[in-house]
Protein backbone atom coordinates (compact mmCIF):
# COMPACT_ATOMS: atom_id res chain seq x y z
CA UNK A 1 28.49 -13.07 -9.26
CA UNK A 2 24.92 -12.46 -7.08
CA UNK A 3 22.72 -10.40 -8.59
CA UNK A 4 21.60 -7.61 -6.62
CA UNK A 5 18.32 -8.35 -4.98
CA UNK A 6 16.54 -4.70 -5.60
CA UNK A 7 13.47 -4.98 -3.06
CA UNK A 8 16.33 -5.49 -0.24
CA UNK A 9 18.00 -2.71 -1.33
CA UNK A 10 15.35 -0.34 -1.63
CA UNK A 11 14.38 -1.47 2.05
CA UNK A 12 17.19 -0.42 3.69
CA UNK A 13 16.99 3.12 1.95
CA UNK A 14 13.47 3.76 2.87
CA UNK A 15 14.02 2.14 6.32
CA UNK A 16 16.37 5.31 6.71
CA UNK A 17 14.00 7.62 5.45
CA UNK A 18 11.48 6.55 7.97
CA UNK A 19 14.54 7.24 10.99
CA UNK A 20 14.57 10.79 9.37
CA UNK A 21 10.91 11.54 8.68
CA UNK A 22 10.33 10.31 12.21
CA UNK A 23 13.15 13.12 13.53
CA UNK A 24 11.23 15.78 11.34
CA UNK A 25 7.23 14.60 12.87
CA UNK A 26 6.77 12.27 15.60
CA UNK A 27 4.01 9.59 14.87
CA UNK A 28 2.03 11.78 18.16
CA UNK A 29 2.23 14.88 15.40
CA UNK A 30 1.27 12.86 12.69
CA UNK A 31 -1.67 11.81 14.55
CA UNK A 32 -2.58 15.43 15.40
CA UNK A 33 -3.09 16.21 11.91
CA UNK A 34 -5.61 13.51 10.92
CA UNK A 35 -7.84 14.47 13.12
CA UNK A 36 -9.06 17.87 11.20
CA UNK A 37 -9.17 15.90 7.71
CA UNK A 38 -11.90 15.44 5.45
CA UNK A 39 -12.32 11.67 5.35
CA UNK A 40 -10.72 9.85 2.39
CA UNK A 41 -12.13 8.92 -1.04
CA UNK A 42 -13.78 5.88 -1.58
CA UNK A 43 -11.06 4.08 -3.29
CA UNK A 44 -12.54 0.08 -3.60
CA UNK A 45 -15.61 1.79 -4.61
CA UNK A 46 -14.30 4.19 -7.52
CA UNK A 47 -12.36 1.20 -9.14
CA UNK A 48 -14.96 -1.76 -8.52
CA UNK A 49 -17.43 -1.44 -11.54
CA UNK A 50 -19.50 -5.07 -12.85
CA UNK A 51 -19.04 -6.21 -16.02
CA UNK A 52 -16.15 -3.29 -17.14
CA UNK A 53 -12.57 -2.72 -16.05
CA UNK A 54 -11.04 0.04 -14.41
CA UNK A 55 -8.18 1.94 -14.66
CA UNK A 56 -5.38 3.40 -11.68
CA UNK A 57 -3.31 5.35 -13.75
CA UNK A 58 -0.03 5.74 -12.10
CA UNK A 59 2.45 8.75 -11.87
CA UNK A 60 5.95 8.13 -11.89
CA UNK A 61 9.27 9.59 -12.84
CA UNK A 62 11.33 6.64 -13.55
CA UNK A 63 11.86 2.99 -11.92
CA UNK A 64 14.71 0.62 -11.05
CA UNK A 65 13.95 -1.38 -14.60
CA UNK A 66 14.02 1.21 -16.96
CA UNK A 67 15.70 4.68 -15.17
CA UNK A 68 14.09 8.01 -16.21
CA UNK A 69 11.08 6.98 -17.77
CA UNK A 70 9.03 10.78 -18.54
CA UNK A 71 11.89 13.77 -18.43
CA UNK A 72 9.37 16.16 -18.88
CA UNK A 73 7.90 15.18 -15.12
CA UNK A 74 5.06 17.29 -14.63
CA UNK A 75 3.04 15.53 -12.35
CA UNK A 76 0.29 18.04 -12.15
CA UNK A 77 -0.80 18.32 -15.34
CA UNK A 78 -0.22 14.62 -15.93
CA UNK A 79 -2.78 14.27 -12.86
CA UNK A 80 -5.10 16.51 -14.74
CA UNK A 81 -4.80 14.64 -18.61
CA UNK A 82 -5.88 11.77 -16.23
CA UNK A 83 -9.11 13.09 -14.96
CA UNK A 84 -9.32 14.27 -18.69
CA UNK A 85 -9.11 10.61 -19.68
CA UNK A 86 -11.94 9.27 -16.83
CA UNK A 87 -9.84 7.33 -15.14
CA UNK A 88 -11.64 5.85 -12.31
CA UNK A 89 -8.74 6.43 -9.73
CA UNK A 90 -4.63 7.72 -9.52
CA UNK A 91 -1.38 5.98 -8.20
CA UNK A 92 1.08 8.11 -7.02
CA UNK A 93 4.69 6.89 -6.83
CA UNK A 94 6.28 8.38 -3.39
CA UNK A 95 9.57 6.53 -2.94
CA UNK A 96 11.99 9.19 -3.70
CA UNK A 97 15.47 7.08 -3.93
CA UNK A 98 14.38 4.31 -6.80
CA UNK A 99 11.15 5.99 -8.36
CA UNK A 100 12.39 9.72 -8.83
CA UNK A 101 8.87 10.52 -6.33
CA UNK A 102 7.94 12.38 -3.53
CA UNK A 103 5.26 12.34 -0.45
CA UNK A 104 4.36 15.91 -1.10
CA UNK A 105 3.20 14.83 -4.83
CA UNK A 106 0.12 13.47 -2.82
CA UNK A 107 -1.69 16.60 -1.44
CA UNK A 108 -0.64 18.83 -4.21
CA UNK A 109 -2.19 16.63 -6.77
CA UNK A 110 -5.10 15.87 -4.60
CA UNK A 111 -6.24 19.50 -4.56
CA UNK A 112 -6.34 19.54 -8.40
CA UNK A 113 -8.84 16.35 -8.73
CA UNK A 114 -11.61 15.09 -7.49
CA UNK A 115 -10.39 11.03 -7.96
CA UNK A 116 -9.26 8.75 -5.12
CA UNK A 117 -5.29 8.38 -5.07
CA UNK A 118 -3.46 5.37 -3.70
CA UNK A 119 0.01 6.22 -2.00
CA UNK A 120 2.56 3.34 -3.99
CA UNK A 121 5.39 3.17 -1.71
CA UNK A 122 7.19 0.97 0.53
CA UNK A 123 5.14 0.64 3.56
CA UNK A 124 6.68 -1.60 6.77
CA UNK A 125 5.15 0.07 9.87
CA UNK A 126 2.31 2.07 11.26
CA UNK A 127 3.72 5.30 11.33
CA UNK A 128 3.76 5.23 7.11
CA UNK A 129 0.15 4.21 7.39
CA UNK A 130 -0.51 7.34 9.41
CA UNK A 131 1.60 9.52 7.22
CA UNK A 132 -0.19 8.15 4.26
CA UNK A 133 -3.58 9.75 5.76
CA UNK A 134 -1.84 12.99 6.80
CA UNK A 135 -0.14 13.27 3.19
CA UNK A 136 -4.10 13.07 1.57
CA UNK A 137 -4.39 9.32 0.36
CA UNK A 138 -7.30 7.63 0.14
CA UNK A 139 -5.78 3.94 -0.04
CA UNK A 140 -2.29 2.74 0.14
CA UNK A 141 -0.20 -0.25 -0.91
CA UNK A 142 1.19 -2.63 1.25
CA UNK A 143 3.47 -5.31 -0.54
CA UNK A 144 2.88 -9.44 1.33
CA UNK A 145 6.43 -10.09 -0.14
CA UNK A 146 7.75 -7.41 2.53
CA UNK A 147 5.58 -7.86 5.50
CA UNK A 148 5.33 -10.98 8.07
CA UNK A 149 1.57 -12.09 8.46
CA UNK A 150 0.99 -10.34 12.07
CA UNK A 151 2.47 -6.93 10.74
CA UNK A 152 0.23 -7.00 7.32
CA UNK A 153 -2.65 -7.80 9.63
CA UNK A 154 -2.14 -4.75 11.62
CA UNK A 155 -1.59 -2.72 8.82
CA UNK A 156 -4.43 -3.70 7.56
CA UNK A 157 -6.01 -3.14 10.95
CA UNK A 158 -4.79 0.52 11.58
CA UNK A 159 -5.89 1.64 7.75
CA UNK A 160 -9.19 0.63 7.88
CA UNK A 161 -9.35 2.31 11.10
CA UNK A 162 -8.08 5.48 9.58
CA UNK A 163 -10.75 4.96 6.52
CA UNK A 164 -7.86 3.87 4.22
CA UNK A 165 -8.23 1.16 1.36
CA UNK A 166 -5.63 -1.41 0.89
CA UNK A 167 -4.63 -2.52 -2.42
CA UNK A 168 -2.37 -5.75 -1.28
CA UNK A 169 -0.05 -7.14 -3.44
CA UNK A 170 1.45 -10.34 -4.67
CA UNK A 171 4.04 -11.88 -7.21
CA UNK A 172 4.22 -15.62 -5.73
CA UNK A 173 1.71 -18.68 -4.54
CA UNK A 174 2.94 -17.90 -0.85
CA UNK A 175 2.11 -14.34 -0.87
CA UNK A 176 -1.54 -14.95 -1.84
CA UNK A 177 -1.83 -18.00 0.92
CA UNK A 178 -0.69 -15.02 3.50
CA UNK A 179 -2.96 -12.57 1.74
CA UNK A 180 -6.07 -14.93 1.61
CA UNK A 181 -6.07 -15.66 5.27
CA UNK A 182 -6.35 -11.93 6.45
CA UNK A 183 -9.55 -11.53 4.34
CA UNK A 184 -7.77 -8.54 2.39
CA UNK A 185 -11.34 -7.57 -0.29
CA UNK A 186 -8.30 -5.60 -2.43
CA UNK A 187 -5.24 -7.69 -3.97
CA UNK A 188 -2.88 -6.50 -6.24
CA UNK A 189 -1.33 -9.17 -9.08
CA UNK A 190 2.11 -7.77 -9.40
CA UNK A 191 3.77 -9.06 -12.52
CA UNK A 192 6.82 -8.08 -11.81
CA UNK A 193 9.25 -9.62 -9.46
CA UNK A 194 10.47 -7.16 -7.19
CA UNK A 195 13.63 -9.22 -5.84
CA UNK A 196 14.95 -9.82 -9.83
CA UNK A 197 12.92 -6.78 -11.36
CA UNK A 198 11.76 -9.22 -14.34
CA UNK A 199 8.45 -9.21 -16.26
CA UNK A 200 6.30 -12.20 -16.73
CA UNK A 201 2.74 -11.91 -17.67
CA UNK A 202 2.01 -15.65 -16.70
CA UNK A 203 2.25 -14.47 -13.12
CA UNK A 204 -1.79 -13.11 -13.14
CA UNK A 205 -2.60 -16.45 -15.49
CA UNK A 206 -1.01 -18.41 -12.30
CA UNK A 207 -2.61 -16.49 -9.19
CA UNK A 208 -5.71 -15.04 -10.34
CA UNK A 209 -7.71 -18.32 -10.77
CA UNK A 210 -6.95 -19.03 -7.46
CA UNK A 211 -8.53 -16.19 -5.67
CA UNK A 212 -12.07 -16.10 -4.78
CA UNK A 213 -14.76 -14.27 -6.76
CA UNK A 214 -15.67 -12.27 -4.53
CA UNK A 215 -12.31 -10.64 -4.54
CA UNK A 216 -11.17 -7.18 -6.33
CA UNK A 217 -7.87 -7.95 -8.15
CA UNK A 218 -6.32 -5.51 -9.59
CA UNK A 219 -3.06 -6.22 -12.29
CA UNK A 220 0.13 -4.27 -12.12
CA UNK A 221 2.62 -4.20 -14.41
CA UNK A 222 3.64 -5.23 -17.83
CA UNK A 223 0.41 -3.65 -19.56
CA UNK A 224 0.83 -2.34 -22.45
CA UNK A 225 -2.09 -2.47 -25.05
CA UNK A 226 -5.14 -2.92 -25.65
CA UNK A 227 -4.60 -6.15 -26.15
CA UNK A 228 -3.44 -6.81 -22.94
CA UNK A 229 -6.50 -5.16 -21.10
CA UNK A 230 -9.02 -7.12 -23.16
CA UNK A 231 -7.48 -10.68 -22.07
CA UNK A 232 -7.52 -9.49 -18.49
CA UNK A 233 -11.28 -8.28 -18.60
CA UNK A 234 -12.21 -11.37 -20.17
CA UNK A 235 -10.23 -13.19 -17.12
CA UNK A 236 -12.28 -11.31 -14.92
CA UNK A 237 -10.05 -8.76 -13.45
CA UNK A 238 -11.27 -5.63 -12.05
CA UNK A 239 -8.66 -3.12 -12.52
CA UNK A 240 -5.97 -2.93 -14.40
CA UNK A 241 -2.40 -0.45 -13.35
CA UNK A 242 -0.67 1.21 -16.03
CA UNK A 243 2.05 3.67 -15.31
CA UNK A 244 4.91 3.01 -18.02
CA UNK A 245 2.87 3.21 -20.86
CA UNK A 246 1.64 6.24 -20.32
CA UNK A 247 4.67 8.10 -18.78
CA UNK A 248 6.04 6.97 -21.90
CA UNK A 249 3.77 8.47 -24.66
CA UNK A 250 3.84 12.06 -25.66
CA UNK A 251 0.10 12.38 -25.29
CA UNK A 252 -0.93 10.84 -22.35
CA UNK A 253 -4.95 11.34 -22.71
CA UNK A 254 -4.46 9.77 -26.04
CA UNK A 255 -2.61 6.65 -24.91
CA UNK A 256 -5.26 5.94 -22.10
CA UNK A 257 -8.07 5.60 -24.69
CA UNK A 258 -5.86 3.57 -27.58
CA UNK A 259 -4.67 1.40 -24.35
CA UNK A 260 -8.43 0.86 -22.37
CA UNK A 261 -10.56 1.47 -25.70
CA UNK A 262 -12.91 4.35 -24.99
């Protein structure tokens, strides 16, 4: 029997929630409210510091691999043990269907920090890029595995344009060639596949030597010690992504310094 391929299958969903958020506020509405924002935080910046690595410590309710992952979900005050911790910046799970999140997590959490968040979602067209400004992002993620070379282009295009960062991931060889050629600064290492959901750290040992140094690259997934984050600074990696780890430890500002070491 075919395993399920997960990344289709949380396409369609979201593809639907885009019909319906599009019903709710037209892309012209959308547009409307950008225009009185204070601009975004400097995301690249925050997370890009010589000779240490950072940390985007994600918020998330639970994930296709491993269901509920933190029952007590208070995303708030896991927002604030996070500024607590000096963490240089915040990922923010939105997809509601697979991830347990929500687009309204962005603002509310934004108001209670002063640290750039990056909207993790599923992002196929423009009118997500401009919802991820009007939500209170400051970057967002946009997945190579999911997007044809023109439409990652003007994705790119349209966020830097709105003052958004990228971070923009890949899992295989052909991603990065597609990535590479747009002249993204910002790629994501994703160590998990998102077709199969499985794990394999040899992933950022197979891509990351062939990116160019002058390159941010962050790593997602899989991290879960210190351990971990010392081979990948010693790799040369900027930034690292931890989410499960932390969702998954009853003190969360303790975790973040046993996991980075400060």
């Amino acid at each position: 029997m075919k395993k399920p391929d997960t990344l289709k299958e949380i396409v369609l969903k979201k593809k639907e929630r885009i019909l319906l958020a599009k019903q709710n506020l037209t892309e012209y509405a959308l547009k409307a409210q950008i225009n009185n924002l204070a601009p975004p935080r400097p995301f690249i910046e925050a997370i890009n510091k010589p000779r240490s690595i950072s940390l985007v410590a994600e918020i998330k309710r639970q994930s296709p691999s491993g269901g509920i992952i933190r029952q007590d979900f208070n995303y708030q005050e896991i927002a604030k043990s996070y500024q607590d911790s000096a963490v240089q910046a915040i990922s923010v799970l939105t997809e509601e269907d697979y991830f347990g999140g929500s687009p309204s997590y962005i603002n509310e959490i934004k108001s209670l920090i002063n640290l750039p968040i990056l909207r993790k979602d599923f992002i196929l067209e423009a009118y997500q890029v401009y919802e991820s400004r009007a939500l209170g992002a400051d970057a967002i993620l946009l997945i190579a595995d999911l997007l044809a070379k023109e439409k990652l282009f003007e994705l790119l295009q349209l966020a830097d344009s709105l003052g958004l960062d990228c971070l923009v991931e890949v899992h295989t060889e052909k991603d990065l060639k597609k990535v590479l050629s747009l002249k993204a600064p910002l790629i994501g290492i994703n160590n998990r596949d998102l077709h199969t959901l499985k794990l394999d750290f040899k992933t950022t040992e197979k891509l990351f030597p062939l990116i160019p140094k002058d390159k941010i690259v962050v790593v997602e997934s899989g991290i879960k010690s210190h351990q971990d984050v010392l081979f990948l600074k010693i790799l040369g990696v900027s930034a690292v992504l931890i989410g499960e780890a932390f969702m998954e430890a009853v003190d969360i500002r303790k975790k973040v310094e046993e996991v980075m070491g400060w």
